[in-house]
Protein backbone atom coordinates (compact mmCIF):
# COMPACT_ATOMS: atom_id res chain seq x y z
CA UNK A 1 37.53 46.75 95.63
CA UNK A 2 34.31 47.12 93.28
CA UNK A 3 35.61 50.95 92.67
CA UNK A 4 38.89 49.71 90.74
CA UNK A 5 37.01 47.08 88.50
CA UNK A 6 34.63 49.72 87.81
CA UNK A 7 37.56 51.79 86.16
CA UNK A 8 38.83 48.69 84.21
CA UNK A 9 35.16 48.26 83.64
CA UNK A 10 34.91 51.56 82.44
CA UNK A 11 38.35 51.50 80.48
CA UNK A 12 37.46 48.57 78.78
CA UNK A 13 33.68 49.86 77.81
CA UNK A 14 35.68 52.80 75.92
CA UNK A 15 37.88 50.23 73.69
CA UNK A 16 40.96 51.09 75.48
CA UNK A 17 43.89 48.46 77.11
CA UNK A 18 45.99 49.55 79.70
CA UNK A 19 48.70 49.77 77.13
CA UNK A 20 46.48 52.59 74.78
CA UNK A 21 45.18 54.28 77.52
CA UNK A 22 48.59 54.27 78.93
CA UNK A 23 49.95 55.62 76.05
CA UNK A 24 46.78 58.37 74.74
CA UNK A 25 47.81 59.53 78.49
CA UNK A 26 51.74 59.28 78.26
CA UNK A 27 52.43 57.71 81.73
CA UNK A 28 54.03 54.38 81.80
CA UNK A 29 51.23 50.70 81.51
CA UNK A 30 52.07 50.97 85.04
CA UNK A 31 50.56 53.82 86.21
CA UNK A 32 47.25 52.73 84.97
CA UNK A 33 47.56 49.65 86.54
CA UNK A 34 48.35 51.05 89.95
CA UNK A 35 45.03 53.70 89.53
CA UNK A 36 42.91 50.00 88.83
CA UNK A 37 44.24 48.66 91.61
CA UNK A 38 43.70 51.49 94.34
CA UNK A 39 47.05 51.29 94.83
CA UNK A 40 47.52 55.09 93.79
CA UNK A 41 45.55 57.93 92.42
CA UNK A 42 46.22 60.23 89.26
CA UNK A 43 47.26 63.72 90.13
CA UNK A 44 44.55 66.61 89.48
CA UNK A 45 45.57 67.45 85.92
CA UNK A 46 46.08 63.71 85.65
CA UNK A 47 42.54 63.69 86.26
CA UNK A 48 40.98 66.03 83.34
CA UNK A 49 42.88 64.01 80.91
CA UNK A 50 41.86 60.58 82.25
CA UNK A 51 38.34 61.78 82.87
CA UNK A 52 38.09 63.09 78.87
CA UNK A 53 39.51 59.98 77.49
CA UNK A 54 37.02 57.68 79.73
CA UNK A 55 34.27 59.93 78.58
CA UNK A 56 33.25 61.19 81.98
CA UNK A 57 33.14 64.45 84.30
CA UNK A 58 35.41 64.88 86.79
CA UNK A 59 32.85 63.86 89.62
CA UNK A 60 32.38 60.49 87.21
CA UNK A 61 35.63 60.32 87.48
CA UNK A 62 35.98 60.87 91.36
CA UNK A 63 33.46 57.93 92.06
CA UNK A 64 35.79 55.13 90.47
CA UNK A 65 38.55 56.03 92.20
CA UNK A 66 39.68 55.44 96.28
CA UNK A 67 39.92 58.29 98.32
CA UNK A 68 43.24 59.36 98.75
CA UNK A 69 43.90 58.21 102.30
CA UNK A 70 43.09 54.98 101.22
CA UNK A 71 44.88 54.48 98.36
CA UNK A 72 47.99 56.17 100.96
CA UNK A 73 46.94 52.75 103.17
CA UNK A 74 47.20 50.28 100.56
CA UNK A 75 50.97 51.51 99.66
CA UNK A 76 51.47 51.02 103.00
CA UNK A 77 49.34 47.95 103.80
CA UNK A 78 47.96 49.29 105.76
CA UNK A 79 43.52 48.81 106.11
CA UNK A 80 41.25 49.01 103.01
């Protein structure tokens, strides 16, 4: 769980609200919500832009979000 309040966190450090960030990236409040939560992950090129407006490198980036599979488990309820 730490790994999605460390993307808030790190959101938040850069002056952004869901609702900017949402919109500097064009994808719906939503979507940003959902990458928080761990309940999804942003696609590759997703990625670059999220990483450049958080102010971090990719591998930053990678750290303070779930894997994949896990993020794939939470949809489904299945185990953290």
């Amino acid at each position: 769980m730490a790994r999605q309040s460390d993307l808030a966190q790190k959101r938040r450090s850069r002056g952004h609200t869901q609702e900017t960030l949402a919109h500097r990236l064009e994808v719906d409040v939503s979507t940003v919500a959902r990458w928080e939560r761990g309940a999804s992950t942003p696609t590759p090129r997703m990625r670059e832009a999220l990483a450049r407006e958080l102010g971090l490198s990719l591998d930053q980036l990678a750290g303070l979000l779930p894997h994949p599979a896990a993020a794939r488990d939470r949809r489904r309820g299945g185990p953290d």
